[in-house]
N, C-alpha and C. Protein backbone atom coordinates (compact mmCIF):
# COMPACT_ATOMS: atom_id res chain seq x y z
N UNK A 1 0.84 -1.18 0.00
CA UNK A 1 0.00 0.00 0.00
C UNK A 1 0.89 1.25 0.00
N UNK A 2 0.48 2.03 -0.73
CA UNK A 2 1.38 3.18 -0.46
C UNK A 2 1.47 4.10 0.33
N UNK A 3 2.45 4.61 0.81
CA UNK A 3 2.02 5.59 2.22
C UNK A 3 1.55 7.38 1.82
N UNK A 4 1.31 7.15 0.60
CA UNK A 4 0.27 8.26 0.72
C UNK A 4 -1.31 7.89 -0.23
N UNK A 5 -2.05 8.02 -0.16
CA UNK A 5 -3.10 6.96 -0.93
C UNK A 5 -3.65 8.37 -2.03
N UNK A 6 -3.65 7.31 -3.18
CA UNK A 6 -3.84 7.53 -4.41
C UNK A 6 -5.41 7.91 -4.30
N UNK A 7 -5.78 9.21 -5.57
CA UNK A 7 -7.34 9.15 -5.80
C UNK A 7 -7.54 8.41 -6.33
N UNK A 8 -8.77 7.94 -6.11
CA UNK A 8 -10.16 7.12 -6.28
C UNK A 8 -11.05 7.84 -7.17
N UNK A 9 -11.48 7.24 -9.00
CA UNK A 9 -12.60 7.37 -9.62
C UNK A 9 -13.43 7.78 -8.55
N UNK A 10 -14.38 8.39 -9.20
CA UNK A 10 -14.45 9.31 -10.34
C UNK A 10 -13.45 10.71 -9.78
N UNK A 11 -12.67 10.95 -10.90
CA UNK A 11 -11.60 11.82 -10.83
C UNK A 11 -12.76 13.65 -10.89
N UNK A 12 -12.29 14.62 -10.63
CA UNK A 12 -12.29 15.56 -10.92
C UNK A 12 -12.25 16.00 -12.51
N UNK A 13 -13.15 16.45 -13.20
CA UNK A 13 -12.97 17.03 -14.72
C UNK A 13 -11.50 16.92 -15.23
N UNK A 14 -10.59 18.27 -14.44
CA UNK A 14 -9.49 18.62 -15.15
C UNK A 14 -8.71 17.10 -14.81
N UNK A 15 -8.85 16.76 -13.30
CA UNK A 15 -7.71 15.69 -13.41
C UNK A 15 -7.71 14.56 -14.26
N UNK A 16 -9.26 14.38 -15.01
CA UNK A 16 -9.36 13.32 -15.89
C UNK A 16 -9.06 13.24 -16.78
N UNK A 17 -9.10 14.83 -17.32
CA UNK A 17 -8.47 15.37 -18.62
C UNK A 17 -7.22 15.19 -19.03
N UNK A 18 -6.25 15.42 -17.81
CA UNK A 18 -4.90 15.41 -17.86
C UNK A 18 -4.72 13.55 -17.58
N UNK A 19 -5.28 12.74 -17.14
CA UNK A 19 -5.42 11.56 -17.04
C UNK A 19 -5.20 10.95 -18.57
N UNK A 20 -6.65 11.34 -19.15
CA UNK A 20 -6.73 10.69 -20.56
C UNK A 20 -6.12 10.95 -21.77
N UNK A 21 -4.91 12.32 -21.80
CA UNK A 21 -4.01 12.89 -22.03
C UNK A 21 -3.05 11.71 -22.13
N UNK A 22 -2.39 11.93 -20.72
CA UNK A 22 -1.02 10.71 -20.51
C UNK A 22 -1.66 9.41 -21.05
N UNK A 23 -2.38 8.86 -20.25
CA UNK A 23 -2.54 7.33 -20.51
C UNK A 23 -3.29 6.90 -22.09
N UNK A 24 -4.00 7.49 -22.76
CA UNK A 24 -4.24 7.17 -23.68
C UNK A 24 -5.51 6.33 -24.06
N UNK A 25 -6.48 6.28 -22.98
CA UNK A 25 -7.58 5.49 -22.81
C UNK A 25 -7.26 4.15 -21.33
N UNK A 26 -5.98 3.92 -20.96
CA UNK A 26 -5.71 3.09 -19.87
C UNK A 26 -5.79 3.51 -18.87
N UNK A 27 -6.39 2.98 -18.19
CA UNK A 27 -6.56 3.35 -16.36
C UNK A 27 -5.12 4.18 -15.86
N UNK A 28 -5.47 5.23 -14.79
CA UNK A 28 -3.79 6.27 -15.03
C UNK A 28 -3.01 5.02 -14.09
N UNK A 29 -1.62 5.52 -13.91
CA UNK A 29 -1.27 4.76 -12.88
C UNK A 29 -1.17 5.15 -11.60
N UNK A 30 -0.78 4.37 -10.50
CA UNK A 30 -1.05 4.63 -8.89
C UNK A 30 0.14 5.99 -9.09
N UNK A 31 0.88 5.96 -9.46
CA UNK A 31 2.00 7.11 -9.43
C UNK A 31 1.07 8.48 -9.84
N UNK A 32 0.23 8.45 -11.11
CA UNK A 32 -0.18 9.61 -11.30
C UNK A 32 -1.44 10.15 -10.28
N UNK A 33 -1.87 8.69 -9.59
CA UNK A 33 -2.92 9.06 -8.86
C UNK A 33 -2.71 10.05 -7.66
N UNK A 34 -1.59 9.23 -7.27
CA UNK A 34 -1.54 9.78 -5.91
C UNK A 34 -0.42 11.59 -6.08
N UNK A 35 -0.12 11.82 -7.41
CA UNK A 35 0.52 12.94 -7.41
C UNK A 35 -0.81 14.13 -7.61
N UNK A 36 -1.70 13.30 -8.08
CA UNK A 36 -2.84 14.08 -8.57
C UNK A 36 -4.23 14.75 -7.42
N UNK A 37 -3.63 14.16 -6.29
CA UNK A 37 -4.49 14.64 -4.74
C UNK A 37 -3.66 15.58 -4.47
N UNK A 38 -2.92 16.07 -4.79
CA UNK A 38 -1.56 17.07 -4.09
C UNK A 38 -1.46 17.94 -5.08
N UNK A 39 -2.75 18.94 -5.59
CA UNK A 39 -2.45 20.02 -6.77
C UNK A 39 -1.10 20.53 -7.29
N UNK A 40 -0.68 21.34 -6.03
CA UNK A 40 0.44 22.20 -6.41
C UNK A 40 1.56 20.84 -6.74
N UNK A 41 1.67 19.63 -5.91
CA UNK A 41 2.92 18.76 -6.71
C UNK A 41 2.07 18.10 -8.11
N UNK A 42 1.13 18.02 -8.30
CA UNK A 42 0.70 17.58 -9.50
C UNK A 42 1.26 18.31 -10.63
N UNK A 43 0.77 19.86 -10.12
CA UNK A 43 0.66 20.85 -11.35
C UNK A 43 2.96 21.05 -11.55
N UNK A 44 3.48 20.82 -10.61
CA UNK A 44 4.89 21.22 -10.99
C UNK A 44 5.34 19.45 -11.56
N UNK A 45 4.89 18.60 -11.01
CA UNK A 45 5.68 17.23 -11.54
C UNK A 45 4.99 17.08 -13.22
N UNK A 46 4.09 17.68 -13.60
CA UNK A 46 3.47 17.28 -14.96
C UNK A 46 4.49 18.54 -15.84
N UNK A 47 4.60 19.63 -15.61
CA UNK A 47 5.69 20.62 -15.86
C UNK A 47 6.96 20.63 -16.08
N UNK A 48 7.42 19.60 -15.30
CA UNK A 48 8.90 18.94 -15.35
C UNK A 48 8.92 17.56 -15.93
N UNK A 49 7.87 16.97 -16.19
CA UNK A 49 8.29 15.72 -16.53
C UNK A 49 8.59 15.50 -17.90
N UNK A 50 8.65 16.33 -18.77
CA UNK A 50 9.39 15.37 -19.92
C UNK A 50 8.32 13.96 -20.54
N UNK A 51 7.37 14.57 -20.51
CA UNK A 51 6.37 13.34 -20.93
C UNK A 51 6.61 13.79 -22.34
N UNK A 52 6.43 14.75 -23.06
CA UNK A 52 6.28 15.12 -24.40
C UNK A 52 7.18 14.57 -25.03
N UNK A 53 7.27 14.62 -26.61
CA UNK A 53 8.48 14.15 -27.74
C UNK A 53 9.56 15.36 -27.48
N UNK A 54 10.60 14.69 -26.96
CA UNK A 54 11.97 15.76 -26.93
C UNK A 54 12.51 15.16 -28.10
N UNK A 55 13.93 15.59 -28.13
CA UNK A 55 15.06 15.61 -28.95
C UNK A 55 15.67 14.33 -29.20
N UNK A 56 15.08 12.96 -28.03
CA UNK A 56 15.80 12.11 -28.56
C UNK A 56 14.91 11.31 -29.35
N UNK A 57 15.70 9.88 -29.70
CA UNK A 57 15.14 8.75 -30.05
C UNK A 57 14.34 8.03 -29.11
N UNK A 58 12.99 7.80 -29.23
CA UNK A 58 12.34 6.93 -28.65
C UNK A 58 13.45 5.99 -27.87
N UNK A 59 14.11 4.95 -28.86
CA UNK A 59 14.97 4.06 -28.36
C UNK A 59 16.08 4.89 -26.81
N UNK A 60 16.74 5.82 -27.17
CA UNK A 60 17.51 6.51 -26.30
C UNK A 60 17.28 7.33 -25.24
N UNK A 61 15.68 7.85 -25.05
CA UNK A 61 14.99 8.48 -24.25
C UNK A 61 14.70 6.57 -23.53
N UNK A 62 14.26 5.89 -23.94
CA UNK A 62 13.84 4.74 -23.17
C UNK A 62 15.11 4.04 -22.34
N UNK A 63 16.75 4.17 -22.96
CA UNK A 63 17.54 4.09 -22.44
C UNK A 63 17.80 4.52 -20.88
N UNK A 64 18.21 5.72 -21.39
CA UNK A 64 18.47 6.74 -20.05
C UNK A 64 16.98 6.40 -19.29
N UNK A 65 15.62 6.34 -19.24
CA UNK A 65 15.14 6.29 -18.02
C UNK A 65 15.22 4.85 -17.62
N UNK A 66 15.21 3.81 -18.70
CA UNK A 66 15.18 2.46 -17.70
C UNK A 66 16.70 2.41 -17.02
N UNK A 67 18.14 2.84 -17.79
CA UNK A 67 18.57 2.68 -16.94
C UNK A 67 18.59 3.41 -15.57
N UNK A 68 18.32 5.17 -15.35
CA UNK A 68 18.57 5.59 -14.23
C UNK A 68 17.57 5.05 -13.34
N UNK A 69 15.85 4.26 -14.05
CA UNK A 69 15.56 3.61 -12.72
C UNK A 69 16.08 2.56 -12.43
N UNK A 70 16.97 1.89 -13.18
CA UNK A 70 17.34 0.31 -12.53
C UNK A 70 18.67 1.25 -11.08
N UNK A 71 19.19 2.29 -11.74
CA UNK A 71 20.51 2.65 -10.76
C UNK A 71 19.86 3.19 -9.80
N UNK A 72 18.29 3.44 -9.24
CA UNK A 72 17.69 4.19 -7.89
C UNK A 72 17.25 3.04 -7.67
N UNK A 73 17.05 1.10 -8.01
CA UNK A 73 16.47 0.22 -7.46
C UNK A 73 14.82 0.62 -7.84
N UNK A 74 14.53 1.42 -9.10
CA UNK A 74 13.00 1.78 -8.51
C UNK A 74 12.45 0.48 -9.94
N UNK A 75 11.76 -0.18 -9.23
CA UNK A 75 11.33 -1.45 -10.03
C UNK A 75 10.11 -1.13 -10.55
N UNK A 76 9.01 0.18 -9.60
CA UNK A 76 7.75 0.05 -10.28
C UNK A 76 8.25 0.92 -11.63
N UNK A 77 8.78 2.36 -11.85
CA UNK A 77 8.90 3.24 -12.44
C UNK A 77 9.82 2.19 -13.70
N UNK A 78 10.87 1.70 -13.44
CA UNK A 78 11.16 0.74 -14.46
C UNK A 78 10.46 -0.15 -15.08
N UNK A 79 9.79 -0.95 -14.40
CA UNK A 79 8.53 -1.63 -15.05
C UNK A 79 7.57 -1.29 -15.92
N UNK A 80 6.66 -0.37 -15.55
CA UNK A 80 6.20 0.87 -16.58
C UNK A 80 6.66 0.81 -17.65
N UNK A 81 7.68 1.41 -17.93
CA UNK A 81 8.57 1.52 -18.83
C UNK A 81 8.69 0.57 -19.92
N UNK A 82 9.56 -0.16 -19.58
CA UNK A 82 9.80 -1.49 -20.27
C UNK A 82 8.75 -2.16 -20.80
N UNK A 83 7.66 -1.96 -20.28
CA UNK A 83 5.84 -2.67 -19.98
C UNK A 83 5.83 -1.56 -21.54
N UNK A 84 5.61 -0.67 -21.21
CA UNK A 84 4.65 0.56 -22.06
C UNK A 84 6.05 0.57 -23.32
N UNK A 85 7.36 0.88 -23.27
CA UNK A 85 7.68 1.27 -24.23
C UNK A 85 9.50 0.67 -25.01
N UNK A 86 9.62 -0.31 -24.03
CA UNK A 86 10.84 -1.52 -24.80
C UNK A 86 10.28 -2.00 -25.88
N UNK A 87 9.06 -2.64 -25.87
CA UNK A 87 9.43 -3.14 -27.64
C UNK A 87 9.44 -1.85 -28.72
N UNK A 88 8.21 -0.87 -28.66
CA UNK A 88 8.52 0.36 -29.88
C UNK A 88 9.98 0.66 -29.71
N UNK A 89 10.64 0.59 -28.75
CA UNK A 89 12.21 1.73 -28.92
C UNK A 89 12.81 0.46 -29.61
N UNK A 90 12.46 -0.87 -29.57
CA UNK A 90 13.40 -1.71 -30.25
C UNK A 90 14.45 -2.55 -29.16
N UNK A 91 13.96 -2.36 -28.01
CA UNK A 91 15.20 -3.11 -26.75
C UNK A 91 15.26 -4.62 -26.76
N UNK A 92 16.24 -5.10 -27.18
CA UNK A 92 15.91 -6.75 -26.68
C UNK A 92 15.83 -7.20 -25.53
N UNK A 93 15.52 -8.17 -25.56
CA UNK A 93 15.56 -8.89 -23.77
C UNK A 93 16.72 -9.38 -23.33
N UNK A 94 17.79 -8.65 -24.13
CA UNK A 94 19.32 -8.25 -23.16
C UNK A 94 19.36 -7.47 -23.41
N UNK A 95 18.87 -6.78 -23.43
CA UNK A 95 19.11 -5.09 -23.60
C UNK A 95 18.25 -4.86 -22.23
N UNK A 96 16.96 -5.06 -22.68
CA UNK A 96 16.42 -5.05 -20.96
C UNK A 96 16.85 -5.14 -19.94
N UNK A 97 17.28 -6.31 -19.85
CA UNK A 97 18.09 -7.20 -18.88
C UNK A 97 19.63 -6.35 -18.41
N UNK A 98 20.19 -5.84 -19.23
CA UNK A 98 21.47 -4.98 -19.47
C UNK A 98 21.30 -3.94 -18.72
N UNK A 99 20.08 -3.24 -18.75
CA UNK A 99 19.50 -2.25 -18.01
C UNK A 99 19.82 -2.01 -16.59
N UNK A 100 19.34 -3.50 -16.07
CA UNK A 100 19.65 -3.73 -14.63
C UNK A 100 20.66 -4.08 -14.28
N UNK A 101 21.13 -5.06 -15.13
CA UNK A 101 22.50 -5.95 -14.45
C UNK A 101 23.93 -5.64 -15.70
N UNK A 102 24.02 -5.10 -16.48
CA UNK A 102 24.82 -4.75 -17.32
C UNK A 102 25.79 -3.70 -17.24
N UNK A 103 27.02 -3.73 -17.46
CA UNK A 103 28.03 -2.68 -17.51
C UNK A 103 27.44 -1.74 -18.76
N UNK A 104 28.02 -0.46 -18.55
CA UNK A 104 28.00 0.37 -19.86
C UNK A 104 28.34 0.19 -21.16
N UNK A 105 29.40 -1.08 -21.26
CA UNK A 105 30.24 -1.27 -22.11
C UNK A 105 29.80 -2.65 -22.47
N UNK A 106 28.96 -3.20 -22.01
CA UNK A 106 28.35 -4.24 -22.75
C UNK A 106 28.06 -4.51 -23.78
N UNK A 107 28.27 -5.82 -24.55
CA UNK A 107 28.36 -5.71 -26.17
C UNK A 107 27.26 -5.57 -26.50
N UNK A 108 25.90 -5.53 -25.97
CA UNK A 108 24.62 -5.51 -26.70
C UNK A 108 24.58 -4.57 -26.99
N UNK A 109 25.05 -3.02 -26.57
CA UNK A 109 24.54 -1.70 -26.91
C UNK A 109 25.78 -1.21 -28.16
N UNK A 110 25.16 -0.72 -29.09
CA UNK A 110 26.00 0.07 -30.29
C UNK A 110 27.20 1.47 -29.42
N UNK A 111 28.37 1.36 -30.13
CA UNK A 111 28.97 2.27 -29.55
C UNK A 111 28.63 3.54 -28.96
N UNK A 112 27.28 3.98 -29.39
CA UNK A 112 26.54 5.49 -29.03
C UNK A 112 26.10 5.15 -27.88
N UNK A 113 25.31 4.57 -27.79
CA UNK A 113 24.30 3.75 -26.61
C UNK A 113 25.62 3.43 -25.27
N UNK A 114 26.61 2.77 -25.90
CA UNK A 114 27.44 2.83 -24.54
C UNK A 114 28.11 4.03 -24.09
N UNK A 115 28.30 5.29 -24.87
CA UNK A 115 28.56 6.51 -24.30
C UNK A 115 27.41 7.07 -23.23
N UNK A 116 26.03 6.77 -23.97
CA UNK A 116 24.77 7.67 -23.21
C UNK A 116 24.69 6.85 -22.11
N UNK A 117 25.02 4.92 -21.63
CA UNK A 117 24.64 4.70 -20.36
C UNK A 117 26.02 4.81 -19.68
N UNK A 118 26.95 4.71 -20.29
CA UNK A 118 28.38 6.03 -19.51
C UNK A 118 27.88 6.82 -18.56
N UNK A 119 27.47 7.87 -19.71
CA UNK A 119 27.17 9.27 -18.80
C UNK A 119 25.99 9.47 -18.04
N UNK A 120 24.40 8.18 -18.20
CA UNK A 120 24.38 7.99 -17.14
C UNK A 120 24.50 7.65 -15.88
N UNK A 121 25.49 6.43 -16.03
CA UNK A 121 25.79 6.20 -14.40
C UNK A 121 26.85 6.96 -14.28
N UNK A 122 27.50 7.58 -14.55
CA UNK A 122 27.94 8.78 -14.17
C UNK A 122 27.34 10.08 -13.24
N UNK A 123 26.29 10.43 -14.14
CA UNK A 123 25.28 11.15 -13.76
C UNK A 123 25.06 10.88 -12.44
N UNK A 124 24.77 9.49 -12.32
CA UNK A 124 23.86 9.07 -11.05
C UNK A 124 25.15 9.22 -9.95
N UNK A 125 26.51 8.38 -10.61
CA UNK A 125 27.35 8.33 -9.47
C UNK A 125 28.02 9.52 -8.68
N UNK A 126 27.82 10.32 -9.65
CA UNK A 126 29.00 11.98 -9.26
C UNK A 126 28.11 12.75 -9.72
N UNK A 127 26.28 13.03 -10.19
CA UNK A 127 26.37 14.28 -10.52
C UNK A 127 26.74 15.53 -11.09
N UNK A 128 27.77 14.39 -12.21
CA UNK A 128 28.46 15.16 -13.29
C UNK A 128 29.27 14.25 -13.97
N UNK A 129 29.55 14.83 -15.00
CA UNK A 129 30.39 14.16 -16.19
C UNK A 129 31.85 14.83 -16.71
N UNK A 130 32.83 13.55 -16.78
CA UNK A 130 34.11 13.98 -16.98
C UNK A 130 34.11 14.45 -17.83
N UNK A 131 35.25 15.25 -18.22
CA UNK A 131 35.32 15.43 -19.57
C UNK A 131 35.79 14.95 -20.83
N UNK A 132 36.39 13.50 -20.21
CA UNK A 132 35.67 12.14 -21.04
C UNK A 132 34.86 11.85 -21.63
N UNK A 133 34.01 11.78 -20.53
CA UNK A 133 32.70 11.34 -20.54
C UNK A 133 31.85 11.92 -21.26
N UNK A 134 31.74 13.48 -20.91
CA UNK A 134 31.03 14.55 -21.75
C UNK A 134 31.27 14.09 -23.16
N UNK A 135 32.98 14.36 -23.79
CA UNK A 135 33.40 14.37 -24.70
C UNK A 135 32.78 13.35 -25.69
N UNK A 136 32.42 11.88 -24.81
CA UNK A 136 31.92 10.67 -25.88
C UNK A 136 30.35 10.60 -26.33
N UNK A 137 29.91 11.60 -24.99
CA UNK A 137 28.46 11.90 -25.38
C UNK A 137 28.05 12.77 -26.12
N UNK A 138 29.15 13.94 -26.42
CA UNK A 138 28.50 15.11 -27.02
C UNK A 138 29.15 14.50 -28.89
N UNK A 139 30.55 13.56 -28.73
CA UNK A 139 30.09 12.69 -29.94
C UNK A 139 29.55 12.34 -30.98
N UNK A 140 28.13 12.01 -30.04
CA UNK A 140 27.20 11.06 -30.61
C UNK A 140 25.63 11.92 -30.26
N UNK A 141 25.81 12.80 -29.85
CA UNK A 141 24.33 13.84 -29.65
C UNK A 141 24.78 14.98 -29.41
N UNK A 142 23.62 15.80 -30.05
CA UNK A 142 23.73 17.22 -30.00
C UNK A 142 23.65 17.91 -28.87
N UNK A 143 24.09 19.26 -28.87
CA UNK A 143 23.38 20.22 -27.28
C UNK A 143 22.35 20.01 -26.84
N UNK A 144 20.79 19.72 -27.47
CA UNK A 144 19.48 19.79 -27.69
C UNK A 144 19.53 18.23 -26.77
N UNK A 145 20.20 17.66 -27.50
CA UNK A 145 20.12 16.09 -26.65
C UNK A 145 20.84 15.91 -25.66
N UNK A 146 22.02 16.76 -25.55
CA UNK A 146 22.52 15.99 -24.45
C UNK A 146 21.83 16.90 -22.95
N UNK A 147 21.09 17.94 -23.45
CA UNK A 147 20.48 18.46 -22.37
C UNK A 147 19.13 17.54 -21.87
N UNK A 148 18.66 17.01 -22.50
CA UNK A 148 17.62 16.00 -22.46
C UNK A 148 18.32 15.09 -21.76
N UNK A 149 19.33 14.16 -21.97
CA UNK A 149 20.00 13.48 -21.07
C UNK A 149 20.16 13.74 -20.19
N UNK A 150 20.49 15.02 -19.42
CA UNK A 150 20.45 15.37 -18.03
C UNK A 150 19.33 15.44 -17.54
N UNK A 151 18.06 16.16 -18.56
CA UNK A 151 17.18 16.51 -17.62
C UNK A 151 16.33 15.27 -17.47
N UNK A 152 16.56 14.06 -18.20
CA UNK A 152 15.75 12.89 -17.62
C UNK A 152 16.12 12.71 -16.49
N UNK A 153 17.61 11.94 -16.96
CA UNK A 153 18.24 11.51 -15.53
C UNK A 153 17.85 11.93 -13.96
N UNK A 154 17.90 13.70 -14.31
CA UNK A 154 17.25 14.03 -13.14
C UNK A 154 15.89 13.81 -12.62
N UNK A 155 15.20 14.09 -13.89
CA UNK A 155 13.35 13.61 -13.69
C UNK A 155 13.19 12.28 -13.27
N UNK A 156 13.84 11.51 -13.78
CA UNK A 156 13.60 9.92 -13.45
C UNK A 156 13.92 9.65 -11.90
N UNK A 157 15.08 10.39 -11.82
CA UNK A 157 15.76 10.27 -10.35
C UNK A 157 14.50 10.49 -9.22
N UNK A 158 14.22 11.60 -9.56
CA UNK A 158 13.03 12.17 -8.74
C UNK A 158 11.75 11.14 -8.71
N UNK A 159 11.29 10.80 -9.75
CA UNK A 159 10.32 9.82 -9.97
C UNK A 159 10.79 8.69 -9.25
N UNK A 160 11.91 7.88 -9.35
CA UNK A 160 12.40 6.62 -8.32
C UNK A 160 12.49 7.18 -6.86
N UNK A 161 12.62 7.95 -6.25
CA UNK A 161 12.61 9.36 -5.09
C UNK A 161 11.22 8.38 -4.65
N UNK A 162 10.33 9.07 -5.53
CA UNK A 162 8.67 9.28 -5.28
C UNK A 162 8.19 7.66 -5.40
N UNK A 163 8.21 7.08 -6.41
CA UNK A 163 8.19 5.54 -5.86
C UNK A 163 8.50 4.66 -5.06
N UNK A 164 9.72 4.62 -4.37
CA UNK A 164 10.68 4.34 -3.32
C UNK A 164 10.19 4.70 -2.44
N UNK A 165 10.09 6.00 -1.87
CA UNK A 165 10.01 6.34 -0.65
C UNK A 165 8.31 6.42 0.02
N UNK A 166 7.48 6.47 -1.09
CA UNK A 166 6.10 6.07 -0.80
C UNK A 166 5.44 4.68 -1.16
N UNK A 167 6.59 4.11 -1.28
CA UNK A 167 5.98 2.49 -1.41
C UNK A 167 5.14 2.27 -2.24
N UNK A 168 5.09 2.83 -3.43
CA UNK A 168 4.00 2.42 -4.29
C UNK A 168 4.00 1.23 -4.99
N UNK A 169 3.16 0.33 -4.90
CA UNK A 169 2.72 -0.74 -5.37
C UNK A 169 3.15 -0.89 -6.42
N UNK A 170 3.74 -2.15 -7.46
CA UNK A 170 3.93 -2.42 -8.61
C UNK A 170 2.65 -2.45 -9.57
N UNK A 171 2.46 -1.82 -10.39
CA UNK A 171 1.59 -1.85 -11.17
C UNK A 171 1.76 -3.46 -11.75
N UNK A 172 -0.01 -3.71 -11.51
CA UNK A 172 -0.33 -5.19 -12.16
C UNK A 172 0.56 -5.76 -13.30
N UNK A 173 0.56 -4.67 -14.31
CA UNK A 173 0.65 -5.09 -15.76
C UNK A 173 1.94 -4.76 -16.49
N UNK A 174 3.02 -4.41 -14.85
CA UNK A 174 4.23 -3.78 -15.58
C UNK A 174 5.59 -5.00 -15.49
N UNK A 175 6.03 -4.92 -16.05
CA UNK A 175 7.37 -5.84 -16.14
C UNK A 175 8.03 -5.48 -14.39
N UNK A 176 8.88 -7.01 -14.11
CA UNK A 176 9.81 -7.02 -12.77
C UNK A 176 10.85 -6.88 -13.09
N UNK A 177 12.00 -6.38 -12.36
CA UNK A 177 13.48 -6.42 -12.83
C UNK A 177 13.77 -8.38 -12.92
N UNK A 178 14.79 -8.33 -13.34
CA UNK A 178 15.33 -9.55 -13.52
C UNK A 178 15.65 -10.05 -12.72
N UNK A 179 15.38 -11.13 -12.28
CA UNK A 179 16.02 -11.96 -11.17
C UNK A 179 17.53 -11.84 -10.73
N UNK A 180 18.26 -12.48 -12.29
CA UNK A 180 19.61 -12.97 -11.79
C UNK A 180 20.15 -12.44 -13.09
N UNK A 181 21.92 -12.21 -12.86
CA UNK A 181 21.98 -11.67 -13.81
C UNK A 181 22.38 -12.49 -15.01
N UNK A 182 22.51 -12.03 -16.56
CA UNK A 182 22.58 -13.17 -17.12
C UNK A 182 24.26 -12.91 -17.66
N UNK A 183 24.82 -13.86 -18.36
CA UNK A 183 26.45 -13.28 -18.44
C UNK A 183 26.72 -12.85 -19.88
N UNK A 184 27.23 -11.56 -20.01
CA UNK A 184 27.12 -10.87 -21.20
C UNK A 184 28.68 -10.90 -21.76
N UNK A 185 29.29 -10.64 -22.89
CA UNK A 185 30.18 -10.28 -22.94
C UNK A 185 30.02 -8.49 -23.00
N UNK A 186 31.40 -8.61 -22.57
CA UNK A 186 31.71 -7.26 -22.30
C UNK A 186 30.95 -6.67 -20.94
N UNK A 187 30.14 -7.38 -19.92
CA UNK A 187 29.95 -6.87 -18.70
C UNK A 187 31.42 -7.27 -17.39
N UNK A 188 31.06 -6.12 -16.72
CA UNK A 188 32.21 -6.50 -15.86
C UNK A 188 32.10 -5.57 -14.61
């Protein structure tokens, strides 16, 4: 149960609006519910979140958030994810899997892909990027993108924050992290 409790149908007009918006005709999830009793955090977390089409690739926007939720442990916010949008970005089920238990440098990801989960666990570990690091990301994406890369990282961060620390329930219908890990080349 979560320790702050989610609204309960029948929603409010606007909040349904902004409901049938995100979800697309699917029931919202417990995450949007319970942000959605708390106006003022509703109205700033829908503002910051990066729900819209940015600058990246489907595939690379799905990157950076499954991995920064596998690096906060947040399993519902990863699940989601993977649930709603690994097969359109094209992820295999080591790539998935890579997500959680995979080095950066793992052979499943194309040389670009291992710069962007570089500089996210980077991100996550120091809150900044060498100038290495920068250097291999800015590479392979533009200003436009690599600012998107930060500002997920951070959004997601916050979102595993808000799942984590209010115990929210795994959504029924969303993927679990992986059990065990599986052995890749190039993980280490």
């Amino acid at each position: 149960m979560s320790r702050i409790a989610p609204l309960d149908p029948p929603y409010a007009a606007d909040v349904q609006q902004h409901f049938d918006r995100i979800m697309r005709g699917k029931p919202p999830l417990v995450l949007f519910r319970m942000m959605a009793g708390h106006p003022r955090a509703w109205e700033k977390f829908r503002g910051g979140s990066l729900l819209d089409r940015g600058p990246l690739s489907l595939r690379d926007r799905e990157i950076v958030i499954d991995r920064t939720c596998a690096l906060n442990a947040c399993e519902y916010e990863w699940g989601v994810h993977v649930t709603a949008f690994g097969a359109a970005a094209g992820l295999s089920e080591q790539q998935v899997h890579a997500t959680v238990h995979g080095a950066a440098g793992a052979d499943c990801w194309s040389p670009a892909e291992r710069a962007l989960i570089a500089a996210v666990d980077a991100l996550h570990a120091h809150a900044t990027l060498s100038e290495q690091e920068y250097a291999a990301l800015s590479a392979n994406y533009d200003d436009d993108q690599v600012l998107e890369i930060i500002l997920l990282c951070g959004f997601y961060r916050t979102v595993s924050y808000l799942a984590n620390a209010l115990a929210l329930p795994l959504e029924a219908t969303a993927a679990r992290f992986p059990a065990q890990p599986q052995s890749f080349r190039g993980d280490a």
